[in-house]
N, C-alpha and C. Protein backbone atom coordinates (compact mmCIF):
# COMPACT_ATOMS: atom_id res chain seq x y z
N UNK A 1 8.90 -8.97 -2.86
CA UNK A 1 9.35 -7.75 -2.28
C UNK A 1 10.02 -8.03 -0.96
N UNK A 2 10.67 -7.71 -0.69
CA UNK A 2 11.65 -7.12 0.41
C UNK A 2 11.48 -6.56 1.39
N UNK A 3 11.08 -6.14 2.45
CA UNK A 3 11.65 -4.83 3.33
C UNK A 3 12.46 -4.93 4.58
N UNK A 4 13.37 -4.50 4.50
CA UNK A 4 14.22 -5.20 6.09
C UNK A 4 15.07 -3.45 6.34
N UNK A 5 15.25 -3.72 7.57
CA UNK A 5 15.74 -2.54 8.37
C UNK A 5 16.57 -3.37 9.16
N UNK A 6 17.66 -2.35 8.80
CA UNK A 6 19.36 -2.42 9.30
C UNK A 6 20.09 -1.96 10.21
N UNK A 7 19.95 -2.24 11.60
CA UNK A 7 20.54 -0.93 12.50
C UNK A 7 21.65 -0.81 12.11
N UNK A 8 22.71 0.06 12.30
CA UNK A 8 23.74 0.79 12.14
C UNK A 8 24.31 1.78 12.73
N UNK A 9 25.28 1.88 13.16
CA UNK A 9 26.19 2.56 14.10
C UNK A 9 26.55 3.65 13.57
N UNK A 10 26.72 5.07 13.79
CA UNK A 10 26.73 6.03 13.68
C UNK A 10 27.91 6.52 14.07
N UNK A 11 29.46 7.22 13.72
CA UNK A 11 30.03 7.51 15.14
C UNK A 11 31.58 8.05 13.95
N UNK A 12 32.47 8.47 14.93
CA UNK A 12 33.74 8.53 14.30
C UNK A 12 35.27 8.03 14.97
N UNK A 13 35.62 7.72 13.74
CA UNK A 13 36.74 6.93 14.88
C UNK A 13 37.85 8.02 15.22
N UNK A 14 39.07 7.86 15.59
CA UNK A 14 40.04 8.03 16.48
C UNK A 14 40.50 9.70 15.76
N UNK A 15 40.40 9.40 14.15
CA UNK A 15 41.41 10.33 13.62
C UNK A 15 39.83 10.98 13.29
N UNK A 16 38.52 11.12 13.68
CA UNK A 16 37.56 11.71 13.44
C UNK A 16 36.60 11.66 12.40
N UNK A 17 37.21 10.54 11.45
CA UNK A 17 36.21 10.50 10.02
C UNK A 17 35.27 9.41 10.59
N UNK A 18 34.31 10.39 9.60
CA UNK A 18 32.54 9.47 9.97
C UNK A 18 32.70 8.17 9.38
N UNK A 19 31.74 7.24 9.96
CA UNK A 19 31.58 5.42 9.38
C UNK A 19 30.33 5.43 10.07
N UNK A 20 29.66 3.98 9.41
CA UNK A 20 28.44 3.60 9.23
C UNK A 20 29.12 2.36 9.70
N UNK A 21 28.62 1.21 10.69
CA UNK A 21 28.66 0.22 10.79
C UNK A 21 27.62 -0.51 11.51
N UNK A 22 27.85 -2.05 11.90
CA UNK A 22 27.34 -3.14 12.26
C UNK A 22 26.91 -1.70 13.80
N UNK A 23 25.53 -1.97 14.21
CA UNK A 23 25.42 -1.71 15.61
C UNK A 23 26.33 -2.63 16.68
N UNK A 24 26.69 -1.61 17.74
CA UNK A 24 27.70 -2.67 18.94
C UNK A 24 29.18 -1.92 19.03
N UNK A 25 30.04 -1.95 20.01
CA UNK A 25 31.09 -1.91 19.73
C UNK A 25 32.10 -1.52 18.85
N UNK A 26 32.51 -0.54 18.62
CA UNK A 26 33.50 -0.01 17.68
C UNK A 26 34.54 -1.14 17.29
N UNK A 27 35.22 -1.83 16.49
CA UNK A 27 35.72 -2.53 16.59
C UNK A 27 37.22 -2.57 17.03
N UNK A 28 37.68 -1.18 17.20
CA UNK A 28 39.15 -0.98 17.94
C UNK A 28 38.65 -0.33 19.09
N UNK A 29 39.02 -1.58 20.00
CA UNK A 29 38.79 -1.06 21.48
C UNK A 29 39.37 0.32 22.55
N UNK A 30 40.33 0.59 21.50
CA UNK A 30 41.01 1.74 21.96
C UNK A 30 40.13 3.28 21.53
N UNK A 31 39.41 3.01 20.49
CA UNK A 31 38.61 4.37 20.05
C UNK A 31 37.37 4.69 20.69
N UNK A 32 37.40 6.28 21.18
CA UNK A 32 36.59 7.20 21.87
C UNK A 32 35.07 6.12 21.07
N UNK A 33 34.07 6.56 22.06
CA UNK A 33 32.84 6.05 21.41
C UNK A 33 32.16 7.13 22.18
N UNK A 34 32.43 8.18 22.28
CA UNK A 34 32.27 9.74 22.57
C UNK A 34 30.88 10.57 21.49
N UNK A 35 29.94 10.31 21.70
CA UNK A 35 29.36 10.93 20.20
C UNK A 35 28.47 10.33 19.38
N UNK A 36 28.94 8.78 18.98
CA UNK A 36 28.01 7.92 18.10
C UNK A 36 26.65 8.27 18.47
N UNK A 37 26.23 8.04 17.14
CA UNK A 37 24.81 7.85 17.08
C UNK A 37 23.89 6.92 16.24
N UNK A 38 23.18 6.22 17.31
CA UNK A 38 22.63 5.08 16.38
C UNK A 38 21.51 5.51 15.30
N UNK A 39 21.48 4.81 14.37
CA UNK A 39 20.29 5.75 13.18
C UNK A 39 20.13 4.07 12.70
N UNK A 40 19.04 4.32 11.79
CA UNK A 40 18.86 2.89 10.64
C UNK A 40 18.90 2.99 9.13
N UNK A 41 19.33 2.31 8.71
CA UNK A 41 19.07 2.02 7.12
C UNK A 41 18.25 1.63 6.63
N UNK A 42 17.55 1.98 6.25
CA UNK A 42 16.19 1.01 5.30
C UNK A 42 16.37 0.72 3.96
N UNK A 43 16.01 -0.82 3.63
CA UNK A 43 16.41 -1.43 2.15
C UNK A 43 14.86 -1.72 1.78
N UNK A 44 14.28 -1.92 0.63
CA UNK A 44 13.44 -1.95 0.01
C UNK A 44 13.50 -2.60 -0.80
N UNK A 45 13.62 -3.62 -1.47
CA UNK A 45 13.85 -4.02 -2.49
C UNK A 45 12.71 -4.87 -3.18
N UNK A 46 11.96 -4.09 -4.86
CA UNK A 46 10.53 -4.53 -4.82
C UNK A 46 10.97 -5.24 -6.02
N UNK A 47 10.61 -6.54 -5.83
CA UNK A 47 10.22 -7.61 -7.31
C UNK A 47 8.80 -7.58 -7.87
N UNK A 48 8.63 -7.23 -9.47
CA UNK A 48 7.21 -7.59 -9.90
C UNK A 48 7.11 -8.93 -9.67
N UNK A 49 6.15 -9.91 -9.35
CA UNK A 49 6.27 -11.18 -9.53
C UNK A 49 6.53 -11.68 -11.02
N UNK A 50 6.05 -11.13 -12.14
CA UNK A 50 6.62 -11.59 -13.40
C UNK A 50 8.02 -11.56 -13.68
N UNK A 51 8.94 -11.00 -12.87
CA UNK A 51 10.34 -10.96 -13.02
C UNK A 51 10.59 -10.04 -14.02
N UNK A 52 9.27 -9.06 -14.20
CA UNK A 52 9.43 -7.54 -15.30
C UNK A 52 10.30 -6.69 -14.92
N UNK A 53 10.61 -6.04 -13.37
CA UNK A 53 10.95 -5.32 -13.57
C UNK A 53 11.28 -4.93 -11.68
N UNK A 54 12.38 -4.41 -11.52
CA UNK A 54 12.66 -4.37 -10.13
C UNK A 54 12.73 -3.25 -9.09
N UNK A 55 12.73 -2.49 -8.42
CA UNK A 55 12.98 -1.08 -7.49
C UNK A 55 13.64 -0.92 -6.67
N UNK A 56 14.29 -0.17 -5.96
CA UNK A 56 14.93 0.09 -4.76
C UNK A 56 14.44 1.08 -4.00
N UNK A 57 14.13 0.84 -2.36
CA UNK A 57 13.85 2.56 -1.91
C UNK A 57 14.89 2.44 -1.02
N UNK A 58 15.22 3.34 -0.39
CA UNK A 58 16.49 3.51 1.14
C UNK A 58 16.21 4.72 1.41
N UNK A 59 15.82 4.42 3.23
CA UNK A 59 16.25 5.53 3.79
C UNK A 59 16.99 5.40 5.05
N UNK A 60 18.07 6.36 5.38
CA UNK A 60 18.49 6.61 6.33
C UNK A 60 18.05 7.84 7.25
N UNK A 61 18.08 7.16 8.24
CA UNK A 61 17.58 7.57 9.42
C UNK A 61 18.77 8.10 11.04
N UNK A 62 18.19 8.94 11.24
CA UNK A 62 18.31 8.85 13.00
C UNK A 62 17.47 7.82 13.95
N UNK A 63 18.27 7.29 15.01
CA UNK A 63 16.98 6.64 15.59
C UNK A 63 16.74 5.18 14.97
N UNK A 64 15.71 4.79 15.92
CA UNK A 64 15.11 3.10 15.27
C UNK A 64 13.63 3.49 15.15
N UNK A 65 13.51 2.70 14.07
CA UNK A 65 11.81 2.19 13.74
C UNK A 65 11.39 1.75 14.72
N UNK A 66 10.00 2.24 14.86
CA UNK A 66 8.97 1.41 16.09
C UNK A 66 8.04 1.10 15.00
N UNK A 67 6.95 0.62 15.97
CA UNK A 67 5.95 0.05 14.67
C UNK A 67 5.05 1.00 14.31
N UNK A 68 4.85 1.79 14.70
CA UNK A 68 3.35 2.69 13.98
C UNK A 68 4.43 3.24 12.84
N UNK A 69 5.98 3.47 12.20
CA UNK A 69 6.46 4.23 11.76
C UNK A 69 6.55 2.82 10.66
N UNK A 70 6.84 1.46 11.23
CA UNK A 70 6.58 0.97 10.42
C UNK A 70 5.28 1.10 9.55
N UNK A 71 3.95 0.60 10.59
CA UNK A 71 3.25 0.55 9.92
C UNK A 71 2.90 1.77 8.71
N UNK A 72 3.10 2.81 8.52
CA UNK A 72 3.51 3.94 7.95
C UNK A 72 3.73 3.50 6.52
N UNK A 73 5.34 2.85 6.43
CA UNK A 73 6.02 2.61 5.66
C UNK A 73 5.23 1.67 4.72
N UNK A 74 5.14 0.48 5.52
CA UNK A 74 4.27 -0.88 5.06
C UNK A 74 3.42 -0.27 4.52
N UNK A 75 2.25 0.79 4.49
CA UNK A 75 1.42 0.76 4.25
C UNK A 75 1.35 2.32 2.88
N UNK A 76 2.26 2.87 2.63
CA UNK A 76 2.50 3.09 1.72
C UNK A 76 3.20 2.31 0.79
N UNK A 77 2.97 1.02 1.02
CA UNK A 77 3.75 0.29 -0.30
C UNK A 77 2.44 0.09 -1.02
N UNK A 78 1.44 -0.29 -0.77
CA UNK A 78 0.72 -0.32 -1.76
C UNK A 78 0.11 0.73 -2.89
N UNK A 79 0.42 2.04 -2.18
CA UNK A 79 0.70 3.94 -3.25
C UNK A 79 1.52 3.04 -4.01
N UNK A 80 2.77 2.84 -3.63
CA UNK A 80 4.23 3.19 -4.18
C UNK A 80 4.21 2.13 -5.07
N UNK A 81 3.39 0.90 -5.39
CA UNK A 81 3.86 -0.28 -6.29
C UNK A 81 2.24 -0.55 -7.04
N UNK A 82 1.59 0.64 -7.02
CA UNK A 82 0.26 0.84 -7.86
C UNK A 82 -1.09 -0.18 -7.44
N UNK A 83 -0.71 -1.02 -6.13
CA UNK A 83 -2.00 -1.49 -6.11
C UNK A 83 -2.38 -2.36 -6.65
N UNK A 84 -2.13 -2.67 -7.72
CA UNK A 84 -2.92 -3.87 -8.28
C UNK A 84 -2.11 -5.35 -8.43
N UNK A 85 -1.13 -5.34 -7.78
CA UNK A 85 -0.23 -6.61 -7.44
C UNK A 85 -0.03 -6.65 -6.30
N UNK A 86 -0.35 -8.00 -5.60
CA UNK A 86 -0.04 -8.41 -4.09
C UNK A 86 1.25 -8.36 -3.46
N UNK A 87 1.34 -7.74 -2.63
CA UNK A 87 2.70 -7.52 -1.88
C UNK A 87 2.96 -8.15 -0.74
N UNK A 88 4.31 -8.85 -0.97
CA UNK A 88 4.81 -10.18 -0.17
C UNK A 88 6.23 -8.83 0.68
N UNK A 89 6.21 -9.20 2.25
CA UNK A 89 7.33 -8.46 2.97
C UNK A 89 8.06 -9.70 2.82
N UNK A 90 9.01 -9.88 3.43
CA UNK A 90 9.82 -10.74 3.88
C UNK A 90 10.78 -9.90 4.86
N UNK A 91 10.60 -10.39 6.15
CA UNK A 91 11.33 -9.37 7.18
C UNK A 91 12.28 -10.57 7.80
N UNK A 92 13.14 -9.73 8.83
CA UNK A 92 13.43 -10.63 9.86
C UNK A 92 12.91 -10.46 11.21
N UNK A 93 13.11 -10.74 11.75
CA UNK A 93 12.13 -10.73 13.49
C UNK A 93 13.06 -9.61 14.17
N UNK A 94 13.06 -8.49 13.96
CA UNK A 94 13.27 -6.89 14.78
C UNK A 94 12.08 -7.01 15.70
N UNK A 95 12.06 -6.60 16.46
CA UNK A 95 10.66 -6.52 17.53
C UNK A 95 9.92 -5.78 16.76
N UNK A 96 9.64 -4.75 15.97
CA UNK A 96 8.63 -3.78 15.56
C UNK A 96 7.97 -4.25 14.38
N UNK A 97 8.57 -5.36 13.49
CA UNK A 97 8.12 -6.22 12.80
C UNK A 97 7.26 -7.19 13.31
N UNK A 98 7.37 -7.97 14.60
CA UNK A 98 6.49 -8.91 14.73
C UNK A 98 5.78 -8.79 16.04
N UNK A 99 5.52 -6.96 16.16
CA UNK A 99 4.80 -7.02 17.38
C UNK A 99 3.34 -7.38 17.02
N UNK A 100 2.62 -6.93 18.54
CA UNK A 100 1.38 -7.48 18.23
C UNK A 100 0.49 -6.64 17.74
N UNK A 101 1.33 -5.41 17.51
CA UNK A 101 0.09 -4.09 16.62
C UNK A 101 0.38 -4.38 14.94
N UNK A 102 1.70 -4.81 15.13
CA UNK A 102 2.25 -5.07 13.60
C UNK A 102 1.02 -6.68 12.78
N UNK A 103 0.89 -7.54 13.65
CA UNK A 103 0.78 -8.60 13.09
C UNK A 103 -0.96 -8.51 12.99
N UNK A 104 -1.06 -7.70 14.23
CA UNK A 104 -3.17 -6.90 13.94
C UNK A 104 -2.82 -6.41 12.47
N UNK A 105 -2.30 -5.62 12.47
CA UNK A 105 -2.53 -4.88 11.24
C UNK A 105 -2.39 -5.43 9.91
N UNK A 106 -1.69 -6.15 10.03
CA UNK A 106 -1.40 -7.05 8.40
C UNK A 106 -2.26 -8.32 8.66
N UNK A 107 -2.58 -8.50 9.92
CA UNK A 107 -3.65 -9.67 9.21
C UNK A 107 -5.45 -8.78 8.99
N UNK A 108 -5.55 -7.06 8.80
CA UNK A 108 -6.48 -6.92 8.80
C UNK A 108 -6.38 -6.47 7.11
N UNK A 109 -5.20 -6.85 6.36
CA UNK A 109 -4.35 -5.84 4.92
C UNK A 109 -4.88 -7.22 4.04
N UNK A 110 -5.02 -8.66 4.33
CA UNK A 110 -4.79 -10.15 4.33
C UNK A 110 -4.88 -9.75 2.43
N UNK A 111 -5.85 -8.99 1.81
CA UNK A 111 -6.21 -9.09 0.74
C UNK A 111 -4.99 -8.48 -0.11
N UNK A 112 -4.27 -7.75 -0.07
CA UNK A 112 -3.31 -7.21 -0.71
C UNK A 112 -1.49 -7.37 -0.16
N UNK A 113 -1.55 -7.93 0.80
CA UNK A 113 -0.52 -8.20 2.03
C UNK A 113 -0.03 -9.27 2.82
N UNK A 114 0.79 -9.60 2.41
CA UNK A 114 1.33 -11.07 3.10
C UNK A 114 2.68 -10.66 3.87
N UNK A 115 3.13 -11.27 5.16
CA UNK A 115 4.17 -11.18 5.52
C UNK A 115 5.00 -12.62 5.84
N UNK A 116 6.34 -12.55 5.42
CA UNK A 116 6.85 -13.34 5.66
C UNK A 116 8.35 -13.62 6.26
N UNK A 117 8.32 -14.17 7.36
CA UNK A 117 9.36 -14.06 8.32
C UNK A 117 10.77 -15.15 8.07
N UNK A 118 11.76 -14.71 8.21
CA UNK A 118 13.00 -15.02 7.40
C UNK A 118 13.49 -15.60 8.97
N UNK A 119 13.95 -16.77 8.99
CA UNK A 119 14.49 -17.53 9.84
C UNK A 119 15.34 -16.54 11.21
N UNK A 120 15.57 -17.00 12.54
CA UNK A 120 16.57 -16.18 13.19
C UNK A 120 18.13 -16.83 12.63
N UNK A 121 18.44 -15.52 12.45
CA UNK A 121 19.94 -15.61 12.52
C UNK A 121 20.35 -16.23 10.71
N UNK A 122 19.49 -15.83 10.18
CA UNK A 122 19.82 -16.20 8.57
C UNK A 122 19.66 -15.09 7.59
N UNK A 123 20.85 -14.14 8.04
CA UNK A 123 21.03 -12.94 6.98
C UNK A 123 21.58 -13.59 5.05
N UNK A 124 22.03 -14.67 5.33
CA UNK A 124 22.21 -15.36 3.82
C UNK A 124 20.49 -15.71 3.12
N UNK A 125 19.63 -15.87 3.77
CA UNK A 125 18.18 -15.29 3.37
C UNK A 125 18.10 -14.47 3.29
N UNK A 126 18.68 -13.42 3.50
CA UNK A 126 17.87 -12.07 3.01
C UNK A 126 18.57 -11.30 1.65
N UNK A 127 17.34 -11.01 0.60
CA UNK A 127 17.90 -9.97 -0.72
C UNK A 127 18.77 -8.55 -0.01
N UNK A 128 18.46 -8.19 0.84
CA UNK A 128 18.59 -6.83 1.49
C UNK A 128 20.06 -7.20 2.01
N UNK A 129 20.91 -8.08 2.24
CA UNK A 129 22.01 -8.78 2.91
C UNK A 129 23.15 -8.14 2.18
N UNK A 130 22.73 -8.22 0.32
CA UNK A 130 23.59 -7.96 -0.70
C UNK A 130 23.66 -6.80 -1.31
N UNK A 131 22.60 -6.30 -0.82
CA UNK A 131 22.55 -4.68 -1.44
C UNK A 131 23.89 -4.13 -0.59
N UNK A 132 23.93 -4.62 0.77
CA UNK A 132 24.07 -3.89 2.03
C UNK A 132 25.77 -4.33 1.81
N UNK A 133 26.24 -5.41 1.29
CA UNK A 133 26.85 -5.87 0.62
C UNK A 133 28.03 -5.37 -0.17
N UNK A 134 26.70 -4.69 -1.23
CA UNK A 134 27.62 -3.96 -2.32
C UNK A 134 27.88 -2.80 -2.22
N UNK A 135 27.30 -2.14 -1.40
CA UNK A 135 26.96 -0.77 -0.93
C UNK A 135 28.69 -0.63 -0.40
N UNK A 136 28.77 -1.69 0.82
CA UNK A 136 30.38 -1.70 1.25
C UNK A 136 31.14 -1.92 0.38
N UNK A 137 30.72 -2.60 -0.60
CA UNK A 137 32.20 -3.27 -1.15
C UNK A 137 32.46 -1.91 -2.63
N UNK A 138 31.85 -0.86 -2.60
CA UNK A 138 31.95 -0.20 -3.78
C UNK A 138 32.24 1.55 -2.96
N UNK A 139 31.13 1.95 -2.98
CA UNK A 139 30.65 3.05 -2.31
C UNK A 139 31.45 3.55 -1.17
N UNK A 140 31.44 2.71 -0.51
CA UNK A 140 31.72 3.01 1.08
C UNK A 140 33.10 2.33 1.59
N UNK A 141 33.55 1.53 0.25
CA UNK A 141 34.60 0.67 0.29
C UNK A 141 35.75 1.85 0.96
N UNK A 142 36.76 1.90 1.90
CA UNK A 142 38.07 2.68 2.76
C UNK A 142 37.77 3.59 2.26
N UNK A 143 36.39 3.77 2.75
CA UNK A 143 36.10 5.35 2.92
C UNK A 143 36.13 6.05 4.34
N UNK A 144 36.88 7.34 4.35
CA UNK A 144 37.19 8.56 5.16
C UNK A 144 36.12 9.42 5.41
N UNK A 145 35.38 9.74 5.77
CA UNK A 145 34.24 10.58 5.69
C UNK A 145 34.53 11.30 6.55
N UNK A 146 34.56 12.84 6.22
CA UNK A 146 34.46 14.27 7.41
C UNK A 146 33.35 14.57 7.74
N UNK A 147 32.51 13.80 7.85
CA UNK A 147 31.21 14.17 8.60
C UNK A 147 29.72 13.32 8.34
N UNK A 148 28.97 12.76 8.87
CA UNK A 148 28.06 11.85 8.13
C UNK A 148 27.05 12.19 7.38
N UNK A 149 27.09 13.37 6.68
CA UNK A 149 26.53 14.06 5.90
C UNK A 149 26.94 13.47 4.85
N UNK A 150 28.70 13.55 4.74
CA UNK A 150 29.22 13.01 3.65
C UNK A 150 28.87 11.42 3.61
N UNK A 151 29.09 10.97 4.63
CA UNK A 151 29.03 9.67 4.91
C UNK A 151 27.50 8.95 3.93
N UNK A 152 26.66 10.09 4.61
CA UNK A 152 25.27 9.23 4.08
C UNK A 152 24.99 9.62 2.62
N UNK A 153 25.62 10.97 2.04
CA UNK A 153 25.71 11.31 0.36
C UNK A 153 26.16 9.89 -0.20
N UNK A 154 27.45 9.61 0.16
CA UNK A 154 27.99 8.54 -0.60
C UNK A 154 27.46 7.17 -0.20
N UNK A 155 26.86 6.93 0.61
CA UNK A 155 25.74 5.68 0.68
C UNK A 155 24.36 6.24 -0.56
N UNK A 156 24.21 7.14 -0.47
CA UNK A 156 22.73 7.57 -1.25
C UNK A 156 23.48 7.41 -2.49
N UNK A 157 24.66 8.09 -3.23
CA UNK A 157 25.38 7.51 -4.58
C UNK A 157 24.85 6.54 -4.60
N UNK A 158 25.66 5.13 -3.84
CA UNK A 158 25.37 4.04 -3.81
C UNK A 158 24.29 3.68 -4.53
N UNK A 159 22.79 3.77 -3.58
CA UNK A 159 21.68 3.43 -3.63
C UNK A 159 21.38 3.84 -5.52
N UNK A 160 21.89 5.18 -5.36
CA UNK A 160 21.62 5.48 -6.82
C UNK A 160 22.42 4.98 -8.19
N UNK A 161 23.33 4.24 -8.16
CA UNK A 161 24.07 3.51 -9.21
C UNK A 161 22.87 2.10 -9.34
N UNK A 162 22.71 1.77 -7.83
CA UNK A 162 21.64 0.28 -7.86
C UNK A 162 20.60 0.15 -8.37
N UNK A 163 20.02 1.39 -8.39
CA UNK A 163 18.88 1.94 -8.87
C UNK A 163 18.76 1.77 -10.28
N UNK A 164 19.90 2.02 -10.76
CA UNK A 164 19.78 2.42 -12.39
C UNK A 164 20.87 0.95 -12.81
N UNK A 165 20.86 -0.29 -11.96
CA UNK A 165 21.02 -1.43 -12.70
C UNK A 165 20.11 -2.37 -12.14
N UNK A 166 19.03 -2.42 -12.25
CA UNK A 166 17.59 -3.39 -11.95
C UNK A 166 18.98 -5.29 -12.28
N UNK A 167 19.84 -5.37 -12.61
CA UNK A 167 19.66 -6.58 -12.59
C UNK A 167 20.49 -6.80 -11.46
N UNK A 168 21.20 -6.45 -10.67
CA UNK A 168 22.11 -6.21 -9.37
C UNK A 168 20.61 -6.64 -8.39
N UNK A 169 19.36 -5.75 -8.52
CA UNK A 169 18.96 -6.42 -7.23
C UNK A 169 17.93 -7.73 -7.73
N UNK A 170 17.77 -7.95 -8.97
CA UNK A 170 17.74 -9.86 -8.96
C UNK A 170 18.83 -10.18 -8.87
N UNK A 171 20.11 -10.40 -8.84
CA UNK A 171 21.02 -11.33 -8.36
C UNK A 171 20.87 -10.95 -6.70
N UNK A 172 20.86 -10.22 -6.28
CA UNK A 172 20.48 -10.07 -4.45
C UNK A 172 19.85 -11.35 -4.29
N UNK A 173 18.10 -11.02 -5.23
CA UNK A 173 17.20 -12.11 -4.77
C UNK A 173 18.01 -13.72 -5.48
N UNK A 174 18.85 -14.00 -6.24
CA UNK A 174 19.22 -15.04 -6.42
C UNK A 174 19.92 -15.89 -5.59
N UNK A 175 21.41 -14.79 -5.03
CA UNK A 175 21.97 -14.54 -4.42
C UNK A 175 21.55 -15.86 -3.12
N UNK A 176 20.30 -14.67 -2.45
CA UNK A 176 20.18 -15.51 -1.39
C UNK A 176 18.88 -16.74 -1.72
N UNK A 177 19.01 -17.14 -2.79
CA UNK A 177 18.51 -18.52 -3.19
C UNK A 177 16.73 -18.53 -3.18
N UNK A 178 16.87 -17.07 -3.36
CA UNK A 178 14.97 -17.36 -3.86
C UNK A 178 14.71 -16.61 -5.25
N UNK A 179 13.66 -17.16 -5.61
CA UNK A 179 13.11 -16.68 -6.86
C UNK A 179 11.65 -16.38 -7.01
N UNK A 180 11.07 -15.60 -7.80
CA UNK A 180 9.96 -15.07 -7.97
C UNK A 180 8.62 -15.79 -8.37
């Protein structure tokens, strides 16, 4: 399993249509940054360990995750994937991931809960890299958006085409060179 959180830039450019991007800097230095708003993406991406059968959750957000909202999340994964199979995170080092309430808490989960931390600066490790990936290269591909309402409908499309091809997010996990 998966879980990684994506900041993302919120905002509109020059001629006013909404975009979702990399947090930081608009990339044309000439456009208003009048407005943006930072929010996050959340990717999910759950492997059975038998390689049966795969999931997606996403949410978008206003705002950044802290950790009690993590811990929240984290801790409805074991509702959401029935409990009776051990659940492996694989994050990257966001501060709210490897604080010190975060790392109390999952080493008190030890029996159902493992976490595992994905190198700095190695998004080609992460399954969540390619969702995020395809999401651009389909969905969101020279898209115009009048408002991020629209913006985040057609990311949620997205999520929902991925959804309904389980083998898109094993090639993610192949992708970035791990297996089950």
């Amino acid at each position: 399993m998966d879980l990684l959180c994506r900041r993302v830039r919120r905002g509109t450019d020059p001629t006013g249509a909404s975009y979702l991007g990399a947090q930081g800097p608009h990339p044309d230095p000439s456009a208003s940054d009048a407005g943006p708003q930072a929010g996050l993406a959340g990717g999910v991406c759950c492997y059975r360990p038998d390689g049966s059968d795969a999931r997606l959750a996403f949410h978008l957000r206003e705002g950044a995750y802290d950790t009690d909202q993590l811990l929240g999340v984290v801790g409805g994964l074991q509702r959401l994937l029935g409990g009776s199979w051990p659940v492996i995170v694989v994050w990257d080092n966001l501060p709210a991931h490897t604080s010190i309430a975060m790392r109390a808490w999952a080493a008190a989960q030890h029996e159902w809960l493992q976490i595992e931390y994905l190198p700095a600066y190695a998004p080609d490790l992460n399954p969540v890299e390619g969702l995020w990936a395809n999401l651009k290269g389909v969905e969101l591909a020279n898209r115009a958006c009048g408002s991020l309402e629209e913006l985040a409908a057609a990311a949620e499309q997205g999520v929902g085409r991925v959804r309904g091809e389980p083998e898109l997010l094993f090639s993610f996990l192949h992708q970035a060179g791990l297996s089950l």
